[in-house]
Protein backbone atom coordinates (compact mmCIF):
# COMPACT_ATOMS: atom_id res chain seq x y z
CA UNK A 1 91.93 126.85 113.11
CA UNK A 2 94.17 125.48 115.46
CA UNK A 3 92.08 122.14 116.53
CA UNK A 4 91.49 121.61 112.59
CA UNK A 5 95.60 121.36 112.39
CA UNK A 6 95.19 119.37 115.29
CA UNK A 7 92.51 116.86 114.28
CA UNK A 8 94.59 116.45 111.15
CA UNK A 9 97.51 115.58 112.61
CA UNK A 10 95.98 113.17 114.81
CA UNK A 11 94.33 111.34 111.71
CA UNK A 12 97.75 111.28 109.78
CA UNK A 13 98.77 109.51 112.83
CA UNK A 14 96.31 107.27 113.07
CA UNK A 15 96.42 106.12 109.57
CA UNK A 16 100.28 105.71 109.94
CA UNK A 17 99.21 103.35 112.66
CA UNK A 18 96.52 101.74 110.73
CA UNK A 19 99.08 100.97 108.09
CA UNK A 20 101.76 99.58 109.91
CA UNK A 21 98.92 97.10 112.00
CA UNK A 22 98.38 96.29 108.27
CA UNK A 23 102.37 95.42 107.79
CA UNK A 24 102.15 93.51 110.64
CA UNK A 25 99.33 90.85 109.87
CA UNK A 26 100.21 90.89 106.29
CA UNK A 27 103.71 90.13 107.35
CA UNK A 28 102.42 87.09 110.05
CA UNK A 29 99.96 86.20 107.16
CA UNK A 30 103.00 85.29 105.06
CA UNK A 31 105.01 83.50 108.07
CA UNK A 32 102.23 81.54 108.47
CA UNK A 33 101.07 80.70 105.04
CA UNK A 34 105.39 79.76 104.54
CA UNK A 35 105.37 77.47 107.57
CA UNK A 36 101.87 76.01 107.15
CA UNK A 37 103.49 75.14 103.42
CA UNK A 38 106.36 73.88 104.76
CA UNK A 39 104.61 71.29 106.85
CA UNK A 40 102.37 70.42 104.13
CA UNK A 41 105.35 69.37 101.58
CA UNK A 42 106.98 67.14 104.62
């Protein structure tokens, strides 16, 4: 019992990191589509 509560915490953790990586290029995906935009209109 123990190393199921285990191996379930460890995958709640690694889907908490899997989402924030997902933030993260979402968020640079944005930055980049706004400045790549920006150049284009100048």
């Amino acid at each position: 019992m123990p190393d199921k509560k285990n191996d379930e915490i460890i995958s709640d953790f690694f889907l908490i990191f899997l989402l924030n990586c997902n933030n993260i290029l979402l968020s640079k995906i944005k930055l980049l589509k706004i400045v790549f935009l920006g150049n284009a209109k100048v």
